[in-house]
Protein backbone atom coordinates (compact mmCIF):
# COMPACT_ATOMS: atom_id res chain seq x y z
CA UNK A 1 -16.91 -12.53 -22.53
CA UNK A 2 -13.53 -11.56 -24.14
CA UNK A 3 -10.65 -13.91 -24.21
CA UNK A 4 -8.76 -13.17 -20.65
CA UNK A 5 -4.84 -14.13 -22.32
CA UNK A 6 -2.89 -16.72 -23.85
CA UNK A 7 -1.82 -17.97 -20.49
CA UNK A 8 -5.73 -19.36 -19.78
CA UNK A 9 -4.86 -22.26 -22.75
CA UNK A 10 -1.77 -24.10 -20.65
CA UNK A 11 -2.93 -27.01 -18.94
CA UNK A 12 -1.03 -26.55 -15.99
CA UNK A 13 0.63 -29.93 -14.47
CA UNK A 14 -1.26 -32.54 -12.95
CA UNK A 15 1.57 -32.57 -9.30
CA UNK A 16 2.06 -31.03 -6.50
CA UNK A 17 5.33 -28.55 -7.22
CA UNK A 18 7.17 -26.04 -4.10
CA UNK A 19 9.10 -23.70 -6.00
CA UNK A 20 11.10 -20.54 -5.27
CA UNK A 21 11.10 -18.20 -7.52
CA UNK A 22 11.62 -14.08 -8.35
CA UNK A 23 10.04 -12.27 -11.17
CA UNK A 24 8.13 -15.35 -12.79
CA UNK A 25 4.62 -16.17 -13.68
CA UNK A 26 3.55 -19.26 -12.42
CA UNK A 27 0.40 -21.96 -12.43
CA UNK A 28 0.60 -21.71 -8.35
CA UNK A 29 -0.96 -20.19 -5.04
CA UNK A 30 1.24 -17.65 -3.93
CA UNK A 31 2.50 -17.57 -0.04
CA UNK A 32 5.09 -15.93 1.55
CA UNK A 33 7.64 -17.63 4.00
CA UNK A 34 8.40 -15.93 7.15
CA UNK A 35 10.69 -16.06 10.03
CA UNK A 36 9.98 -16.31 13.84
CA UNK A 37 9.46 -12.27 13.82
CA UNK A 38 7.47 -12.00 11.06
CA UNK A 39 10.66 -10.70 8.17
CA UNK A 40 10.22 -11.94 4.70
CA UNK A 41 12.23 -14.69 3.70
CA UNK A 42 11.09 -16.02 0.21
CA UNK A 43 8.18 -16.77 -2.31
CA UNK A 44 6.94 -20.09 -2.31
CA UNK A 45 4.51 -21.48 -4.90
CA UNK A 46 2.72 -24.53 -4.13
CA UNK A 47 0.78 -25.67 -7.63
CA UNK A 48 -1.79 -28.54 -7.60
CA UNK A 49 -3.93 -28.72 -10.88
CA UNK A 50 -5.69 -31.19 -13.18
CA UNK A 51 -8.06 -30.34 -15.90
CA UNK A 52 -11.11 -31.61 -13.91
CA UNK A 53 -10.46 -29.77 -11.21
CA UNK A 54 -8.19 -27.08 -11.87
CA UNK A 55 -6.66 -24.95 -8.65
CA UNK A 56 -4.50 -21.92 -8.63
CA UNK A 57 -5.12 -20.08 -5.58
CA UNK A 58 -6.29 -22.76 -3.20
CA UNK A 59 -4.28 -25.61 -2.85
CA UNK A 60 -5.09 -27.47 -0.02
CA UNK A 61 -1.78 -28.08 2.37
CA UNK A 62 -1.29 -28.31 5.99
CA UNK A 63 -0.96 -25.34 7.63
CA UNK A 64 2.15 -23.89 9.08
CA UNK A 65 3.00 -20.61 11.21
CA UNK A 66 5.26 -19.40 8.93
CA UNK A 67 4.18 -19.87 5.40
CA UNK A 68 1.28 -16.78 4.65
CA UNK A 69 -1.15 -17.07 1.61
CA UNK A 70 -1.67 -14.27 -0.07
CA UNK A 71 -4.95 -15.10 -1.88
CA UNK A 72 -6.79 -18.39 -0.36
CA UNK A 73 -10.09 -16.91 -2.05
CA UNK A 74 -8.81 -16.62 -5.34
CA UNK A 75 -10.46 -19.69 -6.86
CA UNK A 76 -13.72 -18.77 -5.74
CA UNK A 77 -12.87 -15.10 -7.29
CA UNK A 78 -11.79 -16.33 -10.87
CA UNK A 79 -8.41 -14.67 -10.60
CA UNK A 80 -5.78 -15.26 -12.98
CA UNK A 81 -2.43 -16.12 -12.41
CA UNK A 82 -0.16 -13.87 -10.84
CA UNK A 83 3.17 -12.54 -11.19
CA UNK A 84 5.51 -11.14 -8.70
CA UNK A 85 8.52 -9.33 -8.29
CA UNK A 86 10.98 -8.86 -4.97
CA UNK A 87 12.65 -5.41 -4.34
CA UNK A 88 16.33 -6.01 -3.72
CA UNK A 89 16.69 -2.91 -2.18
CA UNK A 90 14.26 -3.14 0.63
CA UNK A 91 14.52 -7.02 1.99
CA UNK A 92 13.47 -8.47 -1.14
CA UNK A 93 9.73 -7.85 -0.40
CA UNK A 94 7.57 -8.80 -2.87
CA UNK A 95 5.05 -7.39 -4.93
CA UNK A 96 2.23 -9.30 -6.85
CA UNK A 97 -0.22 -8.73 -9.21
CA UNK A 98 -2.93 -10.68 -11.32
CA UNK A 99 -6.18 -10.20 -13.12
CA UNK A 100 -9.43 -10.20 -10.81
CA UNK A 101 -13.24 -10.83 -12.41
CA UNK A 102 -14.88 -7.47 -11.32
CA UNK A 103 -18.70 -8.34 -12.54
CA UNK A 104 -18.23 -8.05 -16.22
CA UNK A 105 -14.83 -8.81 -17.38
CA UNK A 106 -10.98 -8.27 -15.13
CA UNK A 107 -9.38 -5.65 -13.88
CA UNK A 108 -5.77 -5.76 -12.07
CA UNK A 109 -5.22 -5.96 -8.46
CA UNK A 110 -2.18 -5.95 -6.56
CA UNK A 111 -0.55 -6.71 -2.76
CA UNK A 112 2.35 -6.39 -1.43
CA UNK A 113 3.87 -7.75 1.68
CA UNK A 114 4.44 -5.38 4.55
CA UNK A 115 4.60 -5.93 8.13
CA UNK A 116 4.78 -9.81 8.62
CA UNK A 117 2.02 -10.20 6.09
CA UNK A 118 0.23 -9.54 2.83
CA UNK A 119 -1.03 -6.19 2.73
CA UNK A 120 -4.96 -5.94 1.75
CA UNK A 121 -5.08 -6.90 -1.98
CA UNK A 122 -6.08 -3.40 -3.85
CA UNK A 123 -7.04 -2.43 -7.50
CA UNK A 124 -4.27 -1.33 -9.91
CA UNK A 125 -6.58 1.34 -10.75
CA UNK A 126 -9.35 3.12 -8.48
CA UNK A 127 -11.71 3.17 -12.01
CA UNK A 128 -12.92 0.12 -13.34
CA UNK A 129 -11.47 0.02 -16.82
CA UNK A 130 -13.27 -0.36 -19.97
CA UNK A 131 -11.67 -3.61 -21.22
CA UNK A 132 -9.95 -6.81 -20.58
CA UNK A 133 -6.96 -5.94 -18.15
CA UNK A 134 -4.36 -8.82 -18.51
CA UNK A 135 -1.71 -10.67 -18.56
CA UNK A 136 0.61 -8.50 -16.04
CA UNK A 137 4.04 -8.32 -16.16
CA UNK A 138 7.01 -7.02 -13.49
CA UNK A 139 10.31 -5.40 -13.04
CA UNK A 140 12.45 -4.08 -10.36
CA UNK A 141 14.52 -1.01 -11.23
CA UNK A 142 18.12 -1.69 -10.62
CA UNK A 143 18.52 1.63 -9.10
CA UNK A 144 16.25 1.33 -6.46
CA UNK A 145 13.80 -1.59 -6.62
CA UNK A 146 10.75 0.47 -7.67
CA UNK A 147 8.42 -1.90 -9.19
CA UNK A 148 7.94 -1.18 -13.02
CA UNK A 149 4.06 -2.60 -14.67
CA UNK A 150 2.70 -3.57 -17.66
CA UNK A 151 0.07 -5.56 -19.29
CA UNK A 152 -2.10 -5.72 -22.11
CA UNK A 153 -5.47 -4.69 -22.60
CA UNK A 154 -8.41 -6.11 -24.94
CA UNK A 155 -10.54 -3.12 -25.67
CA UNK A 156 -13.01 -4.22 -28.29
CA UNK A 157 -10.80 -6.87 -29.58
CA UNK A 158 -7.68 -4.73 -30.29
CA UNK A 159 -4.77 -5.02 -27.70
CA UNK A 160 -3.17 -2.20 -26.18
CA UNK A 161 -0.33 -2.50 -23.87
CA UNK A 162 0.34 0.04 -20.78
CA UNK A 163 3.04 0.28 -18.05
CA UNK A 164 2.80 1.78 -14.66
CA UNK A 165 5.18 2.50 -12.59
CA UNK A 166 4.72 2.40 -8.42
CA UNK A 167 5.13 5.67 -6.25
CA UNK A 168 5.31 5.45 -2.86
CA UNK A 169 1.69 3.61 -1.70
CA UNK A 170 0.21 3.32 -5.02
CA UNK A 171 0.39 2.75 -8.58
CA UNK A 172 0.79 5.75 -11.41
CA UNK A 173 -1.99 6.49 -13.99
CA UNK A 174 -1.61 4.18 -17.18
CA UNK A 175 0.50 5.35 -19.88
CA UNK A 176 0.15 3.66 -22.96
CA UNK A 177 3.35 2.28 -24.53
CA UNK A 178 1.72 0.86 -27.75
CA UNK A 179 0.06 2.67 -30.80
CA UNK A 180 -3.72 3.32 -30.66
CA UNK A 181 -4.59 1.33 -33.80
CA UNK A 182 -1.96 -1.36 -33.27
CA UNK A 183 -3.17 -4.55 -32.08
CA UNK A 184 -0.75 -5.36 -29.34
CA UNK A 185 -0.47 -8.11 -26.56
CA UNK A 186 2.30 -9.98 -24.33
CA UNK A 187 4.35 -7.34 -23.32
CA UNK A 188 7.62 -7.93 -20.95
CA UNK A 189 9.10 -5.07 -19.11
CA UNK A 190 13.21 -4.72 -18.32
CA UNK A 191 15.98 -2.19 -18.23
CA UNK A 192 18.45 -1.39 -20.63
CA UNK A 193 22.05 -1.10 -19.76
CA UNK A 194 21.37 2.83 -19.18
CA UNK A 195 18.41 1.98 -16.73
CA UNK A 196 15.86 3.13 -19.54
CA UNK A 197 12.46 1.71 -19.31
CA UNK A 198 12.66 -1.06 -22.16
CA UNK A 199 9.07 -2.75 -23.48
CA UNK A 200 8.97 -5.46 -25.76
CA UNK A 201 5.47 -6.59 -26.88
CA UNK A 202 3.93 -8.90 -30.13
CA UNK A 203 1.61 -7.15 -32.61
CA UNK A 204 0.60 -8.96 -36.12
CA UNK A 205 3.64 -7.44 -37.49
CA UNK A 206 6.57 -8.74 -35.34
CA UNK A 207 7.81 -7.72 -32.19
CA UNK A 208 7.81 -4.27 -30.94
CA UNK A 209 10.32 -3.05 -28.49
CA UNK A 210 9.90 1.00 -26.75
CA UNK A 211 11.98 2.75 -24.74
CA UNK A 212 10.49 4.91 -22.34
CA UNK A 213 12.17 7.86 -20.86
CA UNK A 214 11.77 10.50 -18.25
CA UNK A 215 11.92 14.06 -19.09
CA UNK A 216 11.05 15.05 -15.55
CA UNK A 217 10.31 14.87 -12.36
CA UNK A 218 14.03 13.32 -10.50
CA UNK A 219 11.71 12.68 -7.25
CA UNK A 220 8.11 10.40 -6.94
CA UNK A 221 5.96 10.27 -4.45
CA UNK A 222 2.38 9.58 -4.53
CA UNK A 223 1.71 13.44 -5.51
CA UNK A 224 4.80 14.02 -8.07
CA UNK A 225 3.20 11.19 -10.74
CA UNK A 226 5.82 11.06 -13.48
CA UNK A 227 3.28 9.90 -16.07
CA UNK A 228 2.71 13.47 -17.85
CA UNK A 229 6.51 13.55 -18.21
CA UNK A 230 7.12 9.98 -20.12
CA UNK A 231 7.73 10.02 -23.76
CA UNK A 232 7.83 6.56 -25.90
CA UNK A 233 11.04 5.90 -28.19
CA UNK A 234 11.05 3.13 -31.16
CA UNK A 235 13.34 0.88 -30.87
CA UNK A 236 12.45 -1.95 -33.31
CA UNK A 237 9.91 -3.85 -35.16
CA UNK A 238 10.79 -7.89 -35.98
CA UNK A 239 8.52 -11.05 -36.78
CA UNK A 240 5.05 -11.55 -36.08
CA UNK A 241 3.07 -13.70 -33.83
């Protein structure tokens, strides 16, 4: 089976953490924290690993009324570890998504919480993809919180990195951010100070950063996908990893 990422070789720590956090991967089960009528209040990771018996998904706690996991099973599923973001401009709901074993090697899935709870984790894609789908990555837009994806994938040993951007229930078609022939892994995903869609990623030859910009449409939904109208800019080329 293909390497799933870099992030599989930590040894996460050995006691039991509660942290708070926005826009971070983490070593942790992810659960959401909830008031009396069900409104989000924060992320809470709860991490509990040793190399014998490593856990990321189910840590065993005590259970309270207002704390909501979003993936008990996750163990049991060989998921990787996720990575959320919270939209500031709708009540700081998160969204999260990680790599899930799909018979023969991972795809991404995603949730969201909605309602008082998690909704019901979904593929990234509705097509299993051809390689390694990894390492996934998160940013809200500082215009109006729409989530903003990318990742890496291993596709016969060569990494290409995509970004996907959410539309109103689901996530746009891939585009792909790095070159074809370019091996390409660990990308990050922020905003310049004009709100352009910034990528930074490694390849053998340094560090690659694209801008991505709209040509069209002003308005998505889940029927106006803006991924025929993105275009890739250069924006540098450093060290390598």
């Amino acid at each position: 089976m293909k390497s799933r990422s870099k992030m599989a070789t930590l040894t996460a720590a050995t006691c039991l953490l509660t942290v708070a956090l926005t826009a971070s991967p983490v070593l942790a089960e992810v659960s959401a924290e909830r008031d009396n009528q069900g409104n989000f209040i924060r992320m809470v990771y709860h991490t509990n690993a040793s190399d014998k018996n490593p856990r990321i998904w189910s840590v065993r706690r005590s259970e309270r009324v207002n704390m909501v996991a979003l993936n008990p099973d996750g163990d049991a599923l060989m998921d990787s570890w996720p990575f959320h973001v919270e939209n500031s401009h709708d009540g700081n709901r998160p969204y999260v998504v990680w790599s899930r074993f799909n018979g023969n090697d991972y795809d991404l899935v995603w949730s969201r919480w909605v309602d008082g709870g998690w909704a019901e984790v979904q593929w990234v894609e509705g097509v299993m993809q051809t390689g390694v789908e990894q390492d996934a990555n998160l940013a809200s837009h500082p215009d109006n919180g729409r989530p903003h994806l990318v990742w890496w994938s291993d596709e016969g040993g060569i990494g290409r990195v995509y970004l996907s951007i959410f539309l109103q229930s689901r996530w746009m078609a891939r585009f792909l951010v790095s070159d074809m022939e370019t091996d390409s892994r660990y990308p990050v995903v922020d905003f310049r100070e004009d709100n352009r869609i910034r990528v930074t990623y490694d390849t053998v030859d340094g560090p690659v950063t694209r801008i991505i910009v709209f040509n069209s449409p002003q308005t998505i939904t889940d029927d106006i996908d803006p991924m025929t109208h993105l275009k890739r800019e250069l924006q540098n080329s450093e060290n390598g990893f």
